[in-house]
Protein backbone atom coordinates (compact mmCIF):
# COMPACT_ATOMS: atom_id res chain seq x y z
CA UNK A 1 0.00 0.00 0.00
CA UNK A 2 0.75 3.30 -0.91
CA UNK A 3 1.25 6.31 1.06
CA UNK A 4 -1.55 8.35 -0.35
CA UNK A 5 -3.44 4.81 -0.35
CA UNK A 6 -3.04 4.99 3.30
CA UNK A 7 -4.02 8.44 4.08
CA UNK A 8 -6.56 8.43 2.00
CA UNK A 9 -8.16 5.83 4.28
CA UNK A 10 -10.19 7.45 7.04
CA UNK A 11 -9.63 4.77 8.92
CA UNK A 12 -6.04 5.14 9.11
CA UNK A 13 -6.26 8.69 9.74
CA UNK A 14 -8.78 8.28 12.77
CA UNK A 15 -5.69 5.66 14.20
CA UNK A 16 -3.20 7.93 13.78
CA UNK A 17 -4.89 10.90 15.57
CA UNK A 18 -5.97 8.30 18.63
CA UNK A 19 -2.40 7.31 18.85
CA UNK A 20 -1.32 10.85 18.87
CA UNK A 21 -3.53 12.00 21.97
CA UNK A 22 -2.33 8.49 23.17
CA UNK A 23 0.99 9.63 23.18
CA UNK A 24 0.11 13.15 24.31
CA UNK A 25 -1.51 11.95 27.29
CA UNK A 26 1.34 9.78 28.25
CA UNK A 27 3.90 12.38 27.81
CA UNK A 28 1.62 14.75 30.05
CA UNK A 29 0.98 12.29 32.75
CA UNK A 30 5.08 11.65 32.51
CA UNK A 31 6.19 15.22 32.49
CA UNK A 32 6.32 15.57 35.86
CA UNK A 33 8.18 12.80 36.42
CA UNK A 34 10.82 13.36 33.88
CA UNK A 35 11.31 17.67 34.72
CA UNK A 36 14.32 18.75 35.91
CA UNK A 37 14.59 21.71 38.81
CA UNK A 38 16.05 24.15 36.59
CA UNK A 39 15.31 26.41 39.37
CA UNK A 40 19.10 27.32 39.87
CA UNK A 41 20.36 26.99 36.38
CA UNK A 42 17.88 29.87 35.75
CA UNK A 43 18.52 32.11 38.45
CA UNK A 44 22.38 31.63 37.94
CA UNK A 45 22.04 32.79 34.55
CA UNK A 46 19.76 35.92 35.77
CA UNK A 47 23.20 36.89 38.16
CA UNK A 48 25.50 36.13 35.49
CA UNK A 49 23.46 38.28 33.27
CA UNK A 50 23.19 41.38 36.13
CA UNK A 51 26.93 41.07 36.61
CA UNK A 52 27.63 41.37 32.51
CA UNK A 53 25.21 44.57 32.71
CA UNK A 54 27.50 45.69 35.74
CA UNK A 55 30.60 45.13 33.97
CA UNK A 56 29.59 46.96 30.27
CA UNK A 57 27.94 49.42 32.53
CA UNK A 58 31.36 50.50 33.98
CA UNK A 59 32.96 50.23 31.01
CA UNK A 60 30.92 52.31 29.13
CA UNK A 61 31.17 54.44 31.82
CA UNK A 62 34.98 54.79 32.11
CA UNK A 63 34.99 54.76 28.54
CA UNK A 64 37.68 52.02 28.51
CA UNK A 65 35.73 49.68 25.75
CA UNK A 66 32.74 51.05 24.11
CA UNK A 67 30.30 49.22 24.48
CA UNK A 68 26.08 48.74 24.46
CA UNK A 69 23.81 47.14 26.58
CA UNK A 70 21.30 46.53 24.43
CA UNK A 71 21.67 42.47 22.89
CA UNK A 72 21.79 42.64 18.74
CA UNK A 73 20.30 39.38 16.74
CA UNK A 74 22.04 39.15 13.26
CA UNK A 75 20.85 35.49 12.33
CA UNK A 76 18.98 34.45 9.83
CA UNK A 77 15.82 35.07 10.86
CA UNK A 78 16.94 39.09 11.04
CA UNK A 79 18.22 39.07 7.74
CA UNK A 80 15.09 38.32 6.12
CA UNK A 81 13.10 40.41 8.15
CA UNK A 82 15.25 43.10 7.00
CA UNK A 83 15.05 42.20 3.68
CA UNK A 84 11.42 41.97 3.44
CA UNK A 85 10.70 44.59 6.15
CA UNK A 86 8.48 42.56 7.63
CA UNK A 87 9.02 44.86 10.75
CA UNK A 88 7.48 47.63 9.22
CA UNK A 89 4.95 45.06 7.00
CA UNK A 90 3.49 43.62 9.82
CA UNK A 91 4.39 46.27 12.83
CA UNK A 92 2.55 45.65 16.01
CA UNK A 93 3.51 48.29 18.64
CA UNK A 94 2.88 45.68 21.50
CA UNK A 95 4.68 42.50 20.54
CA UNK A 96 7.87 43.52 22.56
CA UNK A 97 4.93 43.85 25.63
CA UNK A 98 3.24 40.67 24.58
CA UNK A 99 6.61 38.77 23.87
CA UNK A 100 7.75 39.81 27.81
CA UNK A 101 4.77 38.32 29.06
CA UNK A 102 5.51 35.21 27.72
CA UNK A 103 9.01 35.17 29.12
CA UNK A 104 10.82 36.12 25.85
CA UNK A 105 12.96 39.09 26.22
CA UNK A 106 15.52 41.19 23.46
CA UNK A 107 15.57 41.70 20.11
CA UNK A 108 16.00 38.35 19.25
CA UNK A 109 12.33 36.95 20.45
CA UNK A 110 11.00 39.75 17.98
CA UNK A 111 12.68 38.72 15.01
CA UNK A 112 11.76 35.09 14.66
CA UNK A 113 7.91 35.91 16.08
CA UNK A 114 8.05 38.29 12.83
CA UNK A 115 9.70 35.61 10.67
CA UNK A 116 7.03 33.13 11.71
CA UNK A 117 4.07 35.22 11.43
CA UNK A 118 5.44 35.76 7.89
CA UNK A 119 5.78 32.03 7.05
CA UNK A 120 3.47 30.44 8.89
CA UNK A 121 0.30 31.32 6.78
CA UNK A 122 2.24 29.83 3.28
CA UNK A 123 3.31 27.03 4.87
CA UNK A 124 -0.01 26.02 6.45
CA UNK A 125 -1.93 26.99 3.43
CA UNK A 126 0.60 24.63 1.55
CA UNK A 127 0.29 21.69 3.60
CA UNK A 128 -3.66 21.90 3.82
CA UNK A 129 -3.78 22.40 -0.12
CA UNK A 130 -1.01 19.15 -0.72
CA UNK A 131 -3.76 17.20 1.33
CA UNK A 132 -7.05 18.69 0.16
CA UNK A 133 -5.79 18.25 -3.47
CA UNK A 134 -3.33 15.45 -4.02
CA UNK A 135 -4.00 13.02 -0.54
CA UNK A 136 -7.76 13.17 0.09
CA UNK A 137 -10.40 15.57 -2.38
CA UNK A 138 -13.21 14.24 -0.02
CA UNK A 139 -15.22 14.66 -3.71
CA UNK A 140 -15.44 18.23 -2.73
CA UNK A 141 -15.94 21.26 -5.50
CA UNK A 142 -12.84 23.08 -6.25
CA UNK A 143 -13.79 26.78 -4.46
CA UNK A 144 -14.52 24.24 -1.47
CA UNK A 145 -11.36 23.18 -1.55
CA UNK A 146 -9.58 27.23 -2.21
CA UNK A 147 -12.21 28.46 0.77
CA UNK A 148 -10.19 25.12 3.28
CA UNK A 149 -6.59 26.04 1.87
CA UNK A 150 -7.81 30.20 2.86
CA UNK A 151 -8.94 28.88 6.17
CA UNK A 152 -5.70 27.36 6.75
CA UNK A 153 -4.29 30.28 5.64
CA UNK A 154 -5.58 32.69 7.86
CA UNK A 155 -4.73 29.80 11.01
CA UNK A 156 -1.67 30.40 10.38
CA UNK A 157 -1.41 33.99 10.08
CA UNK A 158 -2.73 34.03 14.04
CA UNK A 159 -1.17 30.72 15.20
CA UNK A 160 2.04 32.27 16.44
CA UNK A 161 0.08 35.08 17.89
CA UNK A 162 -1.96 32.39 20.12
CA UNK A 163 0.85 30.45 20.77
CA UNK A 164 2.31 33.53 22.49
CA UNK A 165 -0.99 34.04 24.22
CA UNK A 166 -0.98 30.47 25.48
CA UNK A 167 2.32 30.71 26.98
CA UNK A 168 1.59 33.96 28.50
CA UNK A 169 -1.68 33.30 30.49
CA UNK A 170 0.01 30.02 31.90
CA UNK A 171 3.10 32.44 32.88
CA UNK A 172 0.82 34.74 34.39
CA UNK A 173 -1.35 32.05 36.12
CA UNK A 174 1.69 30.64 37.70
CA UNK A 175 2.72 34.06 38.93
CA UNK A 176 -0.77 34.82 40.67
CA UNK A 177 -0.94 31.55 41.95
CA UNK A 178 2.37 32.04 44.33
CA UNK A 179 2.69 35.93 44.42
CA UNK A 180 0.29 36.84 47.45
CA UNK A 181 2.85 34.21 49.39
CA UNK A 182 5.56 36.02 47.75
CA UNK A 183 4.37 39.25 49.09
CA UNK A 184 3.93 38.20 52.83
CA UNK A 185 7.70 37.00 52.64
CA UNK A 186 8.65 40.55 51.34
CA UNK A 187 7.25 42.14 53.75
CA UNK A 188 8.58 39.90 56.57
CA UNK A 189 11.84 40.64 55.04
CA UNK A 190 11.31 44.17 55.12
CA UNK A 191 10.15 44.91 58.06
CA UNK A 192 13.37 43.07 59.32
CA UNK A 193 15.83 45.67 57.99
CA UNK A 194 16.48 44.24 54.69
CA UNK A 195 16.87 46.71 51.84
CA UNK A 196 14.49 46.47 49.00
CA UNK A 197 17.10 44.27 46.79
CA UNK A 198 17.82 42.19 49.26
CA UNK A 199 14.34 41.32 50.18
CA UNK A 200 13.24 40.52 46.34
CA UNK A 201 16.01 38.58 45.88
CA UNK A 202 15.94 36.93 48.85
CA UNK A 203 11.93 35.46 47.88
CA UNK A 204 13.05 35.19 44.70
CA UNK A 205 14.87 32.48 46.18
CA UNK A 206 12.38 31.01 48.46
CA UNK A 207 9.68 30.81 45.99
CA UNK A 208 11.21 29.51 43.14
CA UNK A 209 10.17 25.89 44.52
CA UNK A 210 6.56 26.99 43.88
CA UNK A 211 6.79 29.35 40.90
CA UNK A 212 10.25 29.61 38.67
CA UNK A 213 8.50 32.44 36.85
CA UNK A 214 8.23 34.56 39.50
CA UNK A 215 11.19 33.98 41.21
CA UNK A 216 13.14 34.92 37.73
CA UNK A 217 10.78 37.99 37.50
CA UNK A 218 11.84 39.00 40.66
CA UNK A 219 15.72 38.37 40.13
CA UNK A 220 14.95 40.33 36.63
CA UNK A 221 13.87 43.14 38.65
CA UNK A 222 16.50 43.02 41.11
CA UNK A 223 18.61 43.42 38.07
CA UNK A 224 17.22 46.38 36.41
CA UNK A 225 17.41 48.22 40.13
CA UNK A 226 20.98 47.87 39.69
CA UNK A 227 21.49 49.33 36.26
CA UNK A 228 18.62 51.45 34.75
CA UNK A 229 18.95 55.09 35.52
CA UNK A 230 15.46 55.39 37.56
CA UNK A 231 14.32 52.65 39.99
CA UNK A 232 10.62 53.66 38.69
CA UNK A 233 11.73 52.09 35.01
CA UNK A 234 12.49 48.60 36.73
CA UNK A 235 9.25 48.65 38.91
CA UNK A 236 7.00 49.53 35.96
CA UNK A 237 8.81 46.86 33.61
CA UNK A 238 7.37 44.55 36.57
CA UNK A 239 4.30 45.38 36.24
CA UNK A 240 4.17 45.83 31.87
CA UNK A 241 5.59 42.15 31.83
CA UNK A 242 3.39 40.12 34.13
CA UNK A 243 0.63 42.38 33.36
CA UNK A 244 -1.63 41.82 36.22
CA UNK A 245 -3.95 44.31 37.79
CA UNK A 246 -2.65 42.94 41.05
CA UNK A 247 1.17 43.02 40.64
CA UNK A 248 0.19 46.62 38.98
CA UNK A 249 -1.17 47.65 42.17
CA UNK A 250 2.16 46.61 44.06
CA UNK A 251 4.08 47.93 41.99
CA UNK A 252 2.77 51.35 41.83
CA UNK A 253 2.70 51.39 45.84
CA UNK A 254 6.17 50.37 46.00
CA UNK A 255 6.90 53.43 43.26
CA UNK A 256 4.77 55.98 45.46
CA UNK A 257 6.64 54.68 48.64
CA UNK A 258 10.32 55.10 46.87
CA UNK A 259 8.73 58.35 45.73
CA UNK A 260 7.76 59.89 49.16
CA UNK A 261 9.17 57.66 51.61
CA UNK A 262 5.91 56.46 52.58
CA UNK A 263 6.70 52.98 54.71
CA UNK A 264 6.66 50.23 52.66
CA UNK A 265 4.90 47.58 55.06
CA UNK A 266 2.21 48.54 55.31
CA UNK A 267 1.42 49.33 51.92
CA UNK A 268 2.50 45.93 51.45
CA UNK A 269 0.08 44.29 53.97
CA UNK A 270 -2.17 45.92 52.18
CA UNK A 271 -1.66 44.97 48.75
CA UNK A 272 -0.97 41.28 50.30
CA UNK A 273 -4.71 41.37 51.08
CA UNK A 274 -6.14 42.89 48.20
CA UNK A 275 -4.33 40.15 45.90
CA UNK A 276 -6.08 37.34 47.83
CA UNK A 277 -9.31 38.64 47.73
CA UNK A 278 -8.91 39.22 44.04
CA UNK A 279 -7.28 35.45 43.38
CA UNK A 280 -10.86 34.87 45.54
CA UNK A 281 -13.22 36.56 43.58
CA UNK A 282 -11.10 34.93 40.18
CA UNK A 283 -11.73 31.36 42.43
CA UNK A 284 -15.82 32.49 42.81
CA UNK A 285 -15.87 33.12 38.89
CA UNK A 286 -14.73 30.29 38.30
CA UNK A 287 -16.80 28.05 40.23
CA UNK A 288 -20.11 30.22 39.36
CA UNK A 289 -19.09 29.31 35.64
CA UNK A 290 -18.99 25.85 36.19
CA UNK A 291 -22.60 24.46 35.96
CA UNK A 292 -23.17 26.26 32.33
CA UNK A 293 -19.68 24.70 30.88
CA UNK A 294 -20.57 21.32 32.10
CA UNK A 295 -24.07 21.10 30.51
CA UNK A 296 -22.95 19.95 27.10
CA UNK A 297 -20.79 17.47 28.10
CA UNK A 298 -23.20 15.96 30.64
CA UNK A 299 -25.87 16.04 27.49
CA UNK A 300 -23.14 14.59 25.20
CA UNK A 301 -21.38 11.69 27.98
CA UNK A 302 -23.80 11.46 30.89
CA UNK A 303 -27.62 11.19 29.40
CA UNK A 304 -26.61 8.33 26.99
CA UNK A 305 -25.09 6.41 29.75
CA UNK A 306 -27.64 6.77 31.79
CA UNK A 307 -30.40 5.85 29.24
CA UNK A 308 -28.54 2.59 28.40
CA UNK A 309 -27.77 1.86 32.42
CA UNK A 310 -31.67 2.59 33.31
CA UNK A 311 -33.98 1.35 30.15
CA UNK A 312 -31.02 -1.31 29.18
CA UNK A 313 -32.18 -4.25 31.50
CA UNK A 314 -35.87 -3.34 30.99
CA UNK A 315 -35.44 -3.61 27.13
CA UNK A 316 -33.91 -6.70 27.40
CA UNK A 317 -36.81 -7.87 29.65
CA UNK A 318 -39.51 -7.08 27.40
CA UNK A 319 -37.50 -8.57 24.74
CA UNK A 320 -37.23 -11.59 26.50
CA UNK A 321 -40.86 -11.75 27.05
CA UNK A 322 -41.85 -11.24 23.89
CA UNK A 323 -39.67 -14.47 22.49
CA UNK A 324 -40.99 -16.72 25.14
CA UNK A 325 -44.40 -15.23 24.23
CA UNK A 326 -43.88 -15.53 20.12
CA UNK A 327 -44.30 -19.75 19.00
CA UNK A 328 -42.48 -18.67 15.83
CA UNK A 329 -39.77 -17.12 18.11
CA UNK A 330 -38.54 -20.18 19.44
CA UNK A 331 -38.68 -21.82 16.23
């Protein structure tokens, strides 16, 4: 057999895609098992990173070696983004923003989310039109089949921009979950004598267990306290790449308190509070959404289950009855 024999069998196809969420699940019920803590490896490379800043910093400085701060990508991926200009083609003035919140920082992130936006479409338009038109026609017109290859056309064109979606609401879910925590140790720690670098990197350290995110935010923010000319630039980066109305709040109490030299604790104690009742209320949402999302699927799973559990033996029954009943029956 063939390979176009074989996907042209729907059979075959419907085996493949069960073996593939086979695998899937496997992998996801394994991944736990099989991740690494690379809890340290990631905060050692946030140090080694602030020190590097340090160290061009002073040399720019001294003017010894000049030097920049800012990373430069001159790959592949940049040179045909500056050949095409797909920078100023397909210019989105918040994909550095949206790129931070997915943990991709520098110009380098930018580049290839540009590059893919600009292939992606082409390439899935080209492998939905090799299967609509040379694997499997399904008998269908040939505008049918030009309306499928634009659908898979325009997937494409917002695939990478979901993608980075995806891995930014997980990011920011696994920051939220831990952050309230992260707050009561700050304050703890500041109301101890610690300085404010200390302290944050200090629960970076204690709650990278929980959330590696956050604890590399916080080490990232350490960092840019260190280097960038204002303090307020490093707090409000914070807030721009978790982008959270909670962590906004903090952040613009901890700004007013570096501002004024307002105390810090107790603006912390307070935002503390506030970010469990809103992780609450996000809780209450949840739950109060619950009942409608599960109606379908107890329509679709449940009813039919139960129809065959409850009229299944009394069907039978009456079948049974019948056959003794019917002289041709037992004939």
């Amino acid at each position: 057999m063939s390979l176009i024999d074989f996907l042209e069998d729907p059979v075959n196809i419907l085996s493949i895609g069960v073996g593939a969420l086979s695998f899937a699940t496997l992998v996801t019920l394994a991944a736990p098992l099989l991740k690494r803590d690379t809890l340290e490896v990631r905060l050692k490379s946030v140090a080694n990173r602030r020190e590097e800043l340090r160290r061009r910093s002073r040399q720019a400085m001294n003017k010894e070696q000049p030097s920049s701060l800012r990373q430069t990508d001159g790959g592949l991926y940049k040179k045909v983004v500056d050949r095409l200009q797909l920078s100023r083609l397909l210019e989105d003035p918040k994909v550095v923003d949206r790129l931070a919140e997915a943990g991709f920082r520098g110009p380098k992130p930018v580049t290839t989310f540009y590059f893919f936006r600009f292939v992606s479409p082409f390439l899935m338009a080209a492998l939905v039109g090799f299967y609509v038109f040379f694997v499997k026609n399904f008998g269908l017109a040939m505008n049918i089949r030009l309306c499928i290859m634009f659908a898979g056309f325009m997937l494409g064109f917002y695939a990478p921009n979901l993608y980075i979606s995806n891995l930014a609401t997980k990011r920011r879910q696994s920051i939220v979950a831990v952050f309230p925590d992260a707050l009561d140790l700050l304050l703890i720690c500041v109301e101890a004598g610690m300085s404010i670098e200390a302290s944050l990197q200090k629960v970076s350290q204690e709650v990278g267990s929980s959330s590696i995110e956050l604890a590399e935010e916080l080490s990232l923010l350490v960092a840019e306290l260190s280097y960038l000319p204002e303090r307020r630039q490093a707090y409000e980066g914070l807030g721009r790449r978790v982008n959270y109305p909670g962590v906004r709040s903090v952040v613009m109490a901890m700004i007013q308190a570096e501002r004024y030299g307002t105390p810090l604790g107790g603006a912390l104690r307070m935002m503390s509070k506030e970010n469990r009742d809103l992780r609450m209320a996000v809780a209450e949402k949840k739950a109060a959404a619950l009942p409608a999302k599960l109606t379908v699927p107890m329509i679709v799973f449940f009813l039919p289950v139960l129809f065959v559990v409850i009229l299944g033996p009394a069907i039978i029954h009456v079948s049974d009855t019948l056959k003794q009943n019917n002289p041709y029956a037992q004939h």
